[in-house]
C-alpha atoms as a PDB file:
ATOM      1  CA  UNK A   1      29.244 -18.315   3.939  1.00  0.00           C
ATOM      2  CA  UNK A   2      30.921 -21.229   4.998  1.00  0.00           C
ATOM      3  CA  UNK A   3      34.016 -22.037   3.028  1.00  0.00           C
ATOM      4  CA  UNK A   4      33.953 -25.713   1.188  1.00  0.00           C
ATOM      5  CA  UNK A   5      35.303 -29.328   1.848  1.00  0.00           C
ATOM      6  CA  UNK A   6      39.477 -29.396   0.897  1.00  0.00           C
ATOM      7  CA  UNK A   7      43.140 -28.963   2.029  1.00  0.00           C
ATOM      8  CA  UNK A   8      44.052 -25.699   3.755  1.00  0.00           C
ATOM      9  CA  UNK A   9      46.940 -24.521   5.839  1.00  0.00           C
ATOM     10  CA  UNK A  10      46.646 -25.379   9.371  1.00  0.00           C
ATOM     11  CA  UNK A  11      45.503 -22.686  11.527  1.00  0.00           C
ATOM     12  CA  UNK A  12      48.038 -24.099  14.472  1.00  0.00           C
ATOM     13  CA  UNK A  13      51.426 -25.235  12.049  1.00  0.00           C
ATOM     14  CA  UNK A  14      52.152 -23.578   8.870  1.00  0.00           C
ATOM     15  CA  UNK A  15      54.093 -26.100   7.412  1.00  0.00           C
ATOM     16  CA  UNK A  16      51.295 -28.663   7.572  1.00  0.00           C
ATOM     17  CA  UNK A  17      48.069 -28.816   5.626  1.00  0.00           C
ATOM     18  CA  UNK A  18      44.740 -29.597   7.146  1.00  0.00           C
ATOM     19  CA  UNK A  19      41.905 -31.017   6.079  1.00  0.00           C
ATOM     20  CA  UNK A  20      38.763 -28.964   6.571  1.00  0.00           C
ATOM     21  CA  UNK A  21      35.394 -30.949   6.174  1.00  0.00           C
ATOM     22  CA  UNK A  22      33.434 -28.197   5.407  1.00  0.00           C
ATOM     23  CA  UNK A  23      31.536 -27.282   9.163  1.00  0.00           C
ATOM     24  CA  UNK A  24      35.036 -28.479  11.482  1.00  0.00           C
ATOM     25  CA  UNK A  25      38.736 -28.622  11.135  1.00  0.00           C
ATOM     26  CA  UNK A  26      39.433 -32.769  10.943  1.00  0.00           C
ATOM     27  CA  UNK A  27      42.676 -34.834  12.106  1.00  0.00           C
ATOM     28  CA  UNK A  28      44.186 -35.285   8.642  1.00  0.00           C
ATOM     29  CA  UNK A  29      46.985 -33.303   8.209  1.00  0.00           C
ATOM     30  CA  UNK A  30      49.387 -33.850   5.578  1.00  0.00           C
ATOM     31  CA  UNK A  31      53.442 -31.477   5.176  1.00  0.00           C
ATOM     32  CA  UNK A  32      53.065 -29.153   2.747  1.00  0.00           C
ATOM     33  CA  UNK A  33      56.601 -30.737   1.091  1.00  0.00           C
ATOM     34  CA  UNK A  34      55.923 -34.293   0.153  1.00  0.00           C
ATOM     35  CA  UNK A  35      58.611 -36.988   0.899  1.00  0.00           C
ATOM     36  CA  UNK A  36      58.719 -37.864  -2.115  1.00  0.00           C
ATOM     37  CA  UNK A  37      59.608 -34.852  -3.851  1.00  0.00           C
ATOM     38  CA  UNK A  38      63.355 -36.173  -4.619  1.00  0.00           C
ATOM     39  CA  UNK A  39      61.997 -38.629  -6.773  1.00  0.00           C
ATOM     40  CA  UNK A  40      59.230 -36.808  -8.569  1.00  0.00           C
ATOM     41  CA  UNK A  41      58.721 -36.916 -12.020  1.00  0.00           C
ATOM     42  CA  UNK A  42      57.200 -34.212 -13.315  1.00  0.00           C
ATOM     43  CA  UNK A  43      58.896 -32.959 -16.144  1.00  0.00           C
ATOM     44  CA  UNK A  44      60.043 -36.472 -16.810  1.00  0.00           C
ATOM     45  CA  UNK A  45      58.885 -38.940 -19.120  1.00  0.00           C
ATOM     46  CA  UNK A  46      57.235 -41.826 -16.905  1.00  0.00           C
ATOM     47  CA  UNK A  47      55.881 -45.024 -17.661  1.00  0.00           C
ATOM     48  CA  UNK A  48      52.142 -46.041 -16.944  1.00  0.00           C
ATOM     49  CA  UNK A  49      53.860 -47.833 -13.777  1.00  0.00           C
ATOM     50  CA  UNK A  50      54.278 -44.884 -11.777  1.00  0.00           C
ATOM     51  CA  UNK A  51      50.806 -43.878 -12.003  1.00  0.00           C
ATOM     52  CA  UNK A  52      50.045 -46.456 -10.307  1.00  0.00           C
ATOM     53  CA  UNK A  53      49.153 -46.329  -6.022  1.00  0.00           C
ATOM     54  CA  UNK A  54      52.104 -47.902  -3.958  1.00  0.00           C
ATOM     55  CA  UNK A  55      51.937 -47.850  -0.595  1.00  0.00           C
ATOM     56  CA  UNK A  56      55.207 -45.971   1.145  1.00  0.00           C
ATOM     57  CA  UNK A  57      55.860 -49.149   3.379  1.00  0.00           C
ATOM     58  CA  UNK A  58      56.307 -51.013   0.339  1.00  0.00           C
ATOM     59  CA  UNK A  59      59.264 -48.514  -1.078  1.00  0.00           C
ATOM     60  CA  UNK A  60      62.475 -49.952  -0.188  1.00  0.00           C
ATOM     61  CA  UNK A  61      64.072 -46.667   1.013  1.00  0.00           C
ATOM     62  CA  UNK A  62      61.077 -46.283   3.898  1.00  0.00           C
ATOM     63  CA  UNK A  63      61.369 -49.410   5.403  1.00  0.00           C
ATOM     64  CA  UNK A  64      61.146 -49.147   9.186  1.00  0.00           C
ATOM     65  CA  UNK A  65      60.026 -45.361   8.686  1.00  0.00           C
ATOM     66  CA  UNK A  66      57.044 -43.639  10.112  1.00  0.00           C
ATOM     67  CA  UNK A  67      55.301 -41.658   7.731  1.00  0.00           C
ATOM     68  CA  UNK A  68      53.340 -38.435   8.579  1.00  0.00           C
ATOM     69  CA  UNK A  69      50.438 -40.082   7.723  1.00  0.00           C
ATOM     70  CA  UNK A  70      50.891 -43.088   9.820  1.00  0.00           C
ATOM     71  CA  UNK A  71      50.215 -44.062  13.672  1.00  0.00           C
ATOM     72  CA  UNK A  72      52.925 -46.179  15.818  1.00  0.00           C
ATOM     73  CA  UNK A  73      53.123 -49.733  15.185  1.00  0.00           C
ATOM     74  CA  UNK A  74      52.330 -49.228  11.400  1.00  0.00           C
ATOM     75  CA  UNK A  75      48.665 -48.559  11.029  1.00  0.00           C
ATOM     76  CA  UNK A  76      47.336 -45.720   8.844  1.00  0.00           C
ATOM     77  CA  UNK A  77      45.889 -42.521  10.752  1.00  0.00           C
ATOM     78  CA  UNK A  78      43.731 -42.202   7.622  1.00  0.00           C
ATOM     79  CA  UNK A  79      42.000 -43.990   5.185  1.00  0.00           C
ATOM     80  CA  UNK A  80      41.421 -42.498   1.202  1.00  0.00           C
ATOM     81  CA  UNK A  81      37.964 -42.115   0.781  1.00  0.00           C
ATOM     82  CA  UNK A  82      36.029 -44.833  -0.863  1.00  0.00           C
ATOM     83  CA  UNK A  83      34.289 -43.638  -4.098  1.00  0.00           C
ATOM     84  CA  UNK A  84      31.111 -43.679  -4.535  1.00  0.00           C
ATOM     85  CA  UNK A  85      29.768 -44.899  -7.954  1.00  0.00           C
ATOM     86  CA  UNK A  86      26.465 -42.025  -9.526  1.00  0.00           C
ATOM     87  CA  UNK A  87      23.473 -44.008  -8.389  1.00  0.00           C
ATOM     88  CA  UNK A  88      20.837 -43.781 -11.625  1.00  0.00           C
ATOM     89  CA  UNK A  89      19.067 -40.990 -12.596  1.00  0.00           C
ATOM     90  CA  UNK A  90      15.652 -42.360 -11.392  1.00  0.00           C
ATOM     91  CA  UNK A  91      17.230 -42.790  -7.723  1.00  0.00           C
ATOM     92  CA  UNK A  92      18.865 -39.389  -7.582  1.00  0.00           C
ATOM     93  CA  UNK A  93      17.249 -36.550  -5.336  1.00  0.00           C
ATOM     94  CA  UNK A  94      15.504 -33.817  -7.300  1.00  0.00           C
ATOM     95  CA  UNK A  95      16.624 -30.570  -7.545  1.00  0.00           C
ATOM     96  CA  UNK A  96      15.253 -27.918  -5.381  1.00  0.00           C
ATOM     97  CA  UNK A  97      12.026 -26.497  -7.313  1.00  0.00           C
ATOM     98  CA  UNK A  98      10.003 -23.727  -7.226  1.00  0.00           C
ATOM     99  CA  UNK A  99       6.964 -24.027  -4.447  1.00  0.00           C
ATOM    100  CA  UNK A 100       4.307 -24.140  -7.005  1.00  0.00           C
ATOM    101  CA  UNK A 101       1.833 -22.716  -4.575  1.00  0.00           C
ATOM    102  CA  UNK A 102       4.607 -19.643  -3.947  1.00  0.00           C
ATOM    103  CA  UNK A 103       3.289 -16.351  -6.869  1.00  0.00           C
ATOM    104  CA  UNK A 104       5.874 -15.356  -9.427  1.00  0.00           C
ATOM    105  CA  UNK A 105       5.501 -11.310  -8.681  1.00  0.00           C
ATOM    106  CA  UNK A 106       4.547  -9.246 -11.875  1.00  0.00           C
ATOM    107  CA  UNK A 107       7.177  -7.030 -13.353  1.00  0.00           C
ATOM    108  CA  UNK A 108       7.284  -3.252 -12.740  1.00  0.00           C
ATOM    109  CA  UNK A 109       7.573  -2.925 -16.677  1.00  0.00           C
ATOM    110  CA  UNK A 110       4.594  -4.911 -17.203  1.00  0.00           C
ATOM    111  CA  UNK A 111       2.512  -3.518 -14.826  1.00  0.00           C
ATOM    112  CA  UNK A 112       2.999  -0.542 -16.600  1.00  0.00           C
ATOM    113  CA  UNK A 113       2.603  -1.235 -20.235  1.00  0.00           C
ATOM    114  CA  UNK A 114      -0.705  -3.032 -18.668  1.00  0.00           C
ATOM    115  CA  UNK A 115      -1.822   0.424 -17.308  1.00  0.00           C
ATOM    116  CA  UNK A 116      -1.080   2.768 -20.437  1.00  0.00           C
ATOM    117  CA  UNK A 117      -2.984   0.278 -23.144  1.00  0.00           C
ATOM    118  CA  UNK A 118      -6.194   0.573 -20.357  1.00  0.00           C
ATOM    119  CA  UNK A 119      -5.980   3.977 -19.924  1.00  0.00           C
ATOM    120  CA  UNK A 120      -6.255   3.802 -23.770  1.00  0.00           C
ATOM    121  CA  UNK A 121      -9.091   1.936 -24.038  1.00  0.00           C
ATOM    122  CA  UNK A 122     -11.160   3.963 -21.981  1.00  0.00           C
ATOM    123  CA  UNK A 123     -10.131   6.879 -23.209  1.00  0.00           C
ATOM    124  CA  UNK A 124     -11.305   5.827 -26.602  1.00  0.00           C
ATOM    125  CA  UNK A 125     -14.810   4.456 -25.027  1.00  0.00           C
ATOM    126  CA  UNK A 126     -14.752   7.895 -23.015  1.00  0.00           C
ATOM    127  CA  UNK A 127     -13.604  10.314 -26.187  1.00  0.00           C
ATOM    128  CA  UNK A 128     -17.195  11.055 -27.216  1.00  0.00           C
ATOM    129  CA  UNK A 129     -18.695  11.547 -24.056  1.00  0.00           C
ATOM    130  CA  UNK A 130     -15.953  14.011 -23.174  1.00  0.00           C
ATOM    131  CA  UNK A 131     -16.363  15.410 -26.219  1.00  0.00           C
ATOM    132  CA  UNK A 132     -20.220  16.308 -25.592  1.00  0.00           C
ATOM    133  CA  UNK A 133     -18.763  17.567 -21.899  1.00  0.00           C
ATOM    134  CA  UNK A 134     -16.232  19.695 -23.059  1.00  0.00           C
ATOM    135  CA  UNK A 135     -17.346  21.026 -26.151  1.00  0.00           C
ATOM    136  CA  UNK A 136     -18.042  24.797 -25.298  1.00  0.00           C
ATOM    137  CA  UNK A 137     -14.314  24.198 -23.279  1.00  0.00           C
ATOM    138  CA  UNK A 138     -12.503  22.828 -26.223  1.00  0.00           C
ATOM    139  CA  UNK A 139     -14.384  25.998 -28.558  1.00  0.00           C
ATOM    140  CA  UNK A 140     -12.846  28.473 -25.713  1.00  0.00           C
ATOM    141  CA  UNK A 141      -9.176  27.478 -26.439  1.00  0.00           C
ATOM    142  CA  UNK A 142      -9.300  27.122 -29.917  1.00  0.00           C
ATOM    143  CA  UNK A 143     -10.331  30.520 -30.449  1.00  0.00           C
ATOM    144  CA  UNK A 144      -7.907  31.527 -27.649  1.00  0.00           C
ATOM    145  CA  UNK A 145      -5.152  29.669 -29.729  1.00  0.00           C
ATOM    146  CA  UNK A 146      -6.428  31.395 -32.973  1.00  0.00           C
ATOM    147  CA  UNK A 147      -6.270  34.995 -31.461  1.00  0.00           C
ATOM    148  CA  UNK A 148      -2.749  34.548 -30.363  1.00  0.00           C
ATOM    149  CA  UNK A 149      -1.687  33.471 -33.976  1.00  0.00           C
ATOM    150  CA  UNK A 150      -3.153  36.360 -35.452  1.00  0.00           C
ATOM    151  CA  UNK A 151      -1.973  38.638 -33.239  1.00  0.00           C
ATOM    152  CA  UNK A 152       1.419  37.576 -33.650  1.00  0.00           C
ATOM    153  CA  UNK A 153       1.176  37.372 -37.121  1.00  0.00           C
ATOM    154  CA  UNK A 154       0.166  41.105 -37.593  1.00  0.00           C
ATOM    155  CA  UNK A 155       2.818  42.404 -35.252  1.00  0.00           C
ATOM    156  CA  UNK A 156       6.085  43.238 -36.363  1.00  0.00           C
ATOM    157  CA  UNK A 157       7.886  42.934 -32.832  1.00  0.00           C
ATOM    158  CA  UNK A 158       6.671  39.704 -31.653  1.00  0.00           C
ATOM    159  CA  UNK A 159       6.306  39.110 -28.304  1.00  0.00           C
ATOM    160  CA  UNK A 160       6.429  36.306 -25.467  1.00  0.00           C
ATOM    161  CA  UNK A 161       3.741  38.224 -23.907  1.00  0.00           C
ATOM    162  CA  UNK A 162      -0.012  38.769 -25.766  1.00  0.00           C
ATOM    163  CA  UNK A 163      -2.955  40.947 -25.252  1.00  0.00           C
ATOM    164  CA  UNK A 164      -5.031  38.338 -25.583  1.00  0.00           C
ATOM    165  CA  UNK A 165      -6.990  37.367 -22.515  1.00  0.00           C
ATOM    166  CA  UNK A 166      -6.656  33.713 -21.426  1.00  0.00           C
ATOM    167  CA  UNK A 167     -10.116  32.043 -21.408  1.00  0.00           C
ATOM    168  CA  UNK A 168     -11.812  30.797 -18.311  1.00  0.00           C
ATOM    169  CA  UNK A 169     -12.904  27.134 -18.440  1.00  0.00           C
ATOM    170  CA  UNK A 170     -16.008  26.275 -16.473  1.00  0.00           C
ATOM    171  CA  UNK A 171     -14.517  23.805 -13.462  1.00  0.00           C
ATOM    172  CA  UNK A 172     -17.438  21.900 -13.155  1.00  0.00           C
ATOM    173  CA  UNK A 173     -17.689  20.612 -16.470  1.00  0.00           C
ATOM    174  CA  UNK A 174     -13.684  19.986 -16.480  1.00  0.00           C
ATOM    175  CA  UNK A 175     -14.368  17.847 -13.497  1.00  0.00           C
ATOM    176  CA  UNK A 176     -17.398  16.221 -14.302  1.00  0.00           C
ATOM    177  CA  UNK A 177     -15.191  15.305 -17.628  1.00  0.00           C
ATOM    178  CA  UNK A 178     -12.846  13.668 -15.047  1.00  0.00           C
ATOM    179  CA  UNK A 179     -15.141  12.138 -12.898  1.00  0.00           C
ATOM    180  CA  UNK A 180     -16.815  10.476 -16.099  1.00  0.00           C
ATOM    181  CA  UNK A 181     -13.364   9.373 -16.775  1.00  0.00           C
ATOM    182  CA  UNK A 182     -12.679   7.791 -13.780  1.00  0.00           C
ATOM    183  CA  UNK A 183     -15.835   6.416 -13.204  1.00  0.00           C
ATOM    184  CA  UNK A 184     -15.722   4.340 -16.518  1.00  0.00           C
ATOM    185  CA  UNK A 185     -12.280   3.182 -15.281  1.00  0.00           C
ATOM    186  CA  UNK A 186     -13.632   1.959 -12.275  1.00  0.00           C
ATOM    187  CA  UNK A 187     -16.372   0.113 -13.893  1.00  0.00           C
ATOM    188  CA  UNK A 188     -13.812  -1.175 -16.348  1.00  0.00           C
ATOM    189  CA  UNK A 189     -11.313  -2.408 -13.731  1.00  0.00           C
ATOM    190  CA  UNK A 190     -14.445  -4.024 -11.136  1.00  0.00           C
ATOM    191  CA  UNK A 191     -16.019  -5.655 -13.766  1.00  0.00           C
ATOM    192  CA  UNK A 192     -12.838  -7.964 -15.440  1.00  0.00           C
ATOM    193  CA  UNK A 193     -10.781  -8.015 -12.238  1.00  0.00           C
ATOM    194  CA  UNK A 194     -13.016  -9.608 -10.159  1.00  0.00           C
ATOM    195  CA  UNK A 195     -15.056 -11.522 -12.997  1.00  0.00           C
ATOM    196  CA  UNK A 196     -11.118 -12.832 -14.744  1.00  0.00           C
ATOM    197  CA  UNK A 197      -8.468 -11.178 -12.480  1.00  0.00           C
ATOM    198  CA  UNK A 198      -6.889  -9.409 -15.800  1.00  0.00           C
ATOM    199  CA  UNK A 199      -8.679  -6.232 -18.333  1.00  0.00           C
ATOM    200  CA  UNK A 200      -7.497  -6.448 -21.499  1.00  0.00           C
ATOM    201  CA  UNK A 201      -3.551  -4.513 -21.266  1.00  0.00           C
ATOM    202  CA  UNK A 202      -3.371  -7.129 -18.358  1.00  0.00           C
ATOM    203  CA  UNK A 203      -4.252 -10.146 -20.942  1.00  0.00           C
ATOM    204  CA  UNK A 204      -1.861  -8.663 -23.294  1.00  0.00           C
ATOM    205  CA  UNK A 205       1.334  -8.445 -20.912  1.00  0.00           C
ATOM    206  CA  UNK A 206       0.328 -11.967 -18.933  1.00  0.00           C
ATOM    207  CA  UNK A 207      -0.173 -10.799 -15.533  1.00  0.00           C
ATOM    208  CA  UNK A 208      -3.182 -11.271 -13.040  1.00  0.00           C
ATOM    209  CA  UNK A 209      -4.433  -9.391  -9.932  1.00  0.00           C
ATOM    210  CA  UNK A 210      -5.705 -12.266  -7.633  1.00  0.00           C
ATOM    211  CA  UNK A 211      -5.986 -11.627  -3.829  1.00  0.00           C
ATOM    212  CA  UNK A 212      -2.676 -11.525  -1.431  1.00  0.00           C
ATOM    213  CA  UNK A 213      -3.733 -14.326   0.893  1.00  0.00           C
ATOM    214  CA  UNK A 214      -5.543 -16.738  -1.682  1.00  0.00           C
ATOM    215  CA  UNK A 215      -5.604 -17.219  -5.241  1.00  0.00           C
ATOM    216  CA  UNK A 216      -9.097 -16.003  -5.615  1.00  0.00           C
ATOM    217  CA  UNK A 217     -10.390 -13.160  -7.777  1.00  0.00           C
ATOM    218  CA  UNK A 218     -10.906  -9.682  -5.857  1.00  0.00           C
ATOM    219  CA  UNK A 219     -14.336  -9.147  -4.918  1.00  0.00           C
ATOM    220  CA  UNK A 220     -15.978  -6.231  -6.936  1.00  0.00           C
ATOM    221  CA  UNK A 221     -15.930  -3.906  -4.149  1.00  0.00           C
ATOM    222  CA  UNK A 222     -12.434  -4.271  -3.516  1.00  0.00           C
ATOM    223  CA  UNK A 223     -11.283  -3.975  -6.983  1.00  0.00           C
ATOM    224  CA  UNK A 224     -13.317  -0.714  -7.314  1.00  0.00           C
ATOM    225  CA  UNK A 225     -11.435   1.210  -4.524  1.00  0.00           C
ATOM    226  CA  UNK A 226      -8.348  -0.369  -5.533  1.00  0.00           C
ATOM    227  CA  UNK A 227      -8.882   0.914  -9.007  1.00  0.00           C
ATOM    228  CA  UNK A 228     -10.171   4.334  -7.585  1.00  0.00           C
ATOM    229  CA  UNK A 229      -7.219   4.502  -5.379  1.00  0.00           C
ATOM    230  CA  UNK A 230      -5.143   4.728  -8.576  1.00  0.00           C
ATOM    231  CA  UNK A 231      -6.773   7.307 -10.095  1.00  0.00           C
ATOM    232  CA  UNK A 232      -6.492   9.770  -7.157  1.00  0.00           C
ATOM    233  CA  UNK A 233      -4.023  12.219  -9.421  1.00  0.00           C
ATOM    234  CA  UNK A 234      -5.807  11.961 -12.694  1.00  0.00           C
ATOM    235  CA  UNK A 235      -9.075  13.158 -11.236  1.00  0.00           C
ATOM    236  CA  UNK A 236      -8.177  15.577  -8.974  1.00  0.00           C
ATOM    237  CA  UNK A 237      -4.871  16.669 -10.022  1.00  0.00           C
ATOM    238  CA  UNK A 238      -2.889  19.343  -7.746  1.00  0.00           C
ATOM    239  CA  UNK A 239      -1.122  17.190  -4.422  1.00  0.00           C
ATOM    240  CA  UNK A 240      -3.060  13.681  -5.650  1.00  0.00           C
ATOM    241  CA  UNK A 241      -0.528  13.632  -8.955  1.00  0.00           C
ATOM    242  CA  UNK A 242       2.442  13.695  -6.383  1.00  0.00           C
ATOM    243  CA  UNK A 243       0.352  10.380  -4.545  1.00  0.00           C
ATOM    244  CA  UNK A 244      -0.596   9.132  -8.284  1.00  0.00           C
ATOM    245  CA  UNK A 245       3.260   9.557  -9.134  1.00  0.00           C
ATOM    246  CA  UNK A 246       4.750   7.469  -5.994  1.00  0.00           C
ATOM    247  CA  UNK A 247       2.105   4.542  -5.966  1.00  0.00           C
ATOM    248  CA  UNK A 248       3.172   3.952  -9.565  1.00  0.00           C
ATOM    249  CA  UNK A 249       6.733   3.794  -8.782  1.00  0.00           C
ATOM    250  CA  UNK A 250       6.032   1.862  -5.657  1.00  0.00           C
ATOM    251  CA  UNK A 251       6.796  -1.611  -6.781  1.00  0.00           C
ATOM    252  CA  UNK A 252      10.396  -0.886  -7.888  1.00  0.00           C
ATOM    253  CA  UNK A 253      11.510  -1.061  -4.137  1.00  0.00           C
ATOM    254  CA  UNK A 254       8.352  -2.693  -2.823  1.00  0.00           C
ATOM    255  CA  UNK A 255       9.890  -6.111  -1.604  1.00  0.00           C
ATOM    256  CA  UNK A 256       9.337  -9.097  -1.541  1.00  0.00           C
ATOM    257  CA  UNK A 257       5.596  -8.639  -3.289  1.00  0.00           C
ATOM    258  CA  UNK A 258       6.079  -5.569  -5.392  1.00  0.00           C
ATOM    259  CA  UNK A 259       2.867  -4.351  -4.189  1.00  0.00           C
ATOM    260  CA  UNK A 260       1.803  -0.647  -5.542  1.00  0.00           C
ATOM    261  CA  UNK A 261       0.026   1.364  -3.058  1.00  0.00           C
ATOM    262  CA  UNK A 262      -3.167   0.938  -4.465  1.00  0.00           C
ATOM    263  CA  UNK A 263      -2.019  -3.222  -3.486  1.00  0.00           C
ATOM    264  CA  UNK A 264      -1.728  -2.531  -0.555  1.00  0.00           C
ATOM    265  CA  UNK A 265      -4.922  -0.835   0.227  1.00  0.00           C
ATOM    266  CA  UNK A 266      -6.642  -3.896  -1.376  1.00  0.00           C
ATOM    267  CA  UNK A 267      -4.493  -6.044  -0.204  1.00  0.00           C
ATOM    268  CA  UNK A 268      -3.727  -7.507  -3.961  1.00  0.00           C
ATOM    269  CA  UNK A 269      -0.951  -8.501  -5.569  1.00  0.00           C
ATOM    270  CA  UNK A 270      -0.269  -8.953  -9.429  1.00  0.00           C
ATOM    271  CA  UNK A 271       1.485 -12.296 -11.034  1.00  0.00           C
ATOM    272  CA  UNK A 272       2.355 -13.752 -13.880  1.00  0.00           C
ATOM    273  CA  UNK A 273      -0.080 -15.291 -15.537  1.00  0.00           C
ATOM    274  CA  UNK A 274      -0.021 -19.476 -15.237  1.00  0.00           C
ATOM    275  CA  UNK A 275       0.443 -20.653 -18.663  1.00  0.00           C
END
């Protein structure tokens, strides 16, 4: 960075000051000492008359001398710098402004409370249906639950270990349970993304998927595998929670888009809503 407009030490003579313009050293230079330190008065009561500008020439004990600040014959090397009176308000340039066509990026935080209040909702819409798919599931580890109590409450010596058997749950209904999940998800997400561009924890947090080159809605299609791509680890679990895990943390160092995996296989981003 470039250091500003002012009076520094010259780089060449250290008892002189220079005056740097801001991009190149200038020829005004000035001695760090002025001449007229002698007759300072600072620290001294003054009168309004010594406020005022004299020129040195017109000091009776510099006539006939050449001051630093002065060229042979008597002109000045330098003039002071006219002022220049604040022009109106109406005439002054704007201040730089936000390109209104360049996206204000969603925040990782409300990305996030977006996701947990959806995967709310459809759990809710999904509860009975998974209820119906994992009924004889559910029945298996409540009983397991209730033969573990009783056992421990008839033994003496407690254990960490029991004799009860654990149950066996029947992996095809477990994962049709998750597939009806996820499907419904997918629906969810397809249907308001590309019909509004926000579901309902979206709405709530005031952020929008739209596409990454346009402001347009994502087609159907593409919001379905983008929403499927984010459910990888909740339906199949084992490896896909460690991809689940990463794509949600992805924004936090995605720059400058903040683009999620799941983003960037859609080629989305999310904003903040336009008010």
């Amino acid at each position: 960075m470039s250091r500003p407009s002012g009076w520094y030490d010259d780089p060449q003579d250290s008892t002189i000051l220079r005056y740097f313009d801001g991009v190149v050293w200038t020829d005004h230079t000035t001695p760090k000492i002025s001449p007229t330190a002698s007759s300072s008065t600072i620290g001294h009561a003054a009168s309004p008359e010594s406020f005022r500008h004299r020129d040195p020439q017109d000091d009776p004990g510099h006539q006939g001398q050449q001051t630093p600040w002065q060229q042979p014959g008597g002109q000045r090397a330098w003039q002071y710098p006219e002022l220049q009176q604040t022009p109106p308000r109406e005439q002054r340039a704007p201040w730089p402004s936000m390109d209104p066509d360049q996206p204000v990026y969603a925040g990782w935080w409300a990305r996030a409370g977006a996701m947990v209040l959806d995967w709310i909702i459809v759990t809710l819409v999904w509860l009975p249906l998974g209820i119906w798919l994992l009924g004889p599931e559910i029945d298996k580890l409540i009983t397991y639950v209730q033969q573990v109590y009783v056992e421990a409450a008839n033994n003496p010596n407690p254990s960490l270990t029991s004799s009860v058997a654990v149950p066996t749950l029947d992996t095809a209904r477990v994962l049709g349970a998750s597939l009806a999940r996820t499907a419904l998800f997918v629906a969810y997400e397809a249907w308001l993304l590309s019909s509004y561009g926000r579901t309902l924890g979206k709405i709530v947090t005031g952020i929008r998927v739209r596409q990454q080159a346009t402001d347009a809605n994502l087609s159907v299609g593409v919001a379905a595998w983008r929403s499927f791509v984010k459910c990888l680890g909740d339906t199949f679990g084992s490896l896909t929670v460690l991809f689940t895990v990463v794509d949600y943390l992805w924004p936090l160092w995605d720059r400058p888009q903040r683009q999620a995996l799941h983003d960037k296989v859609a080629r989305s981003i999310v904003v903040r809503r336009s008010r």
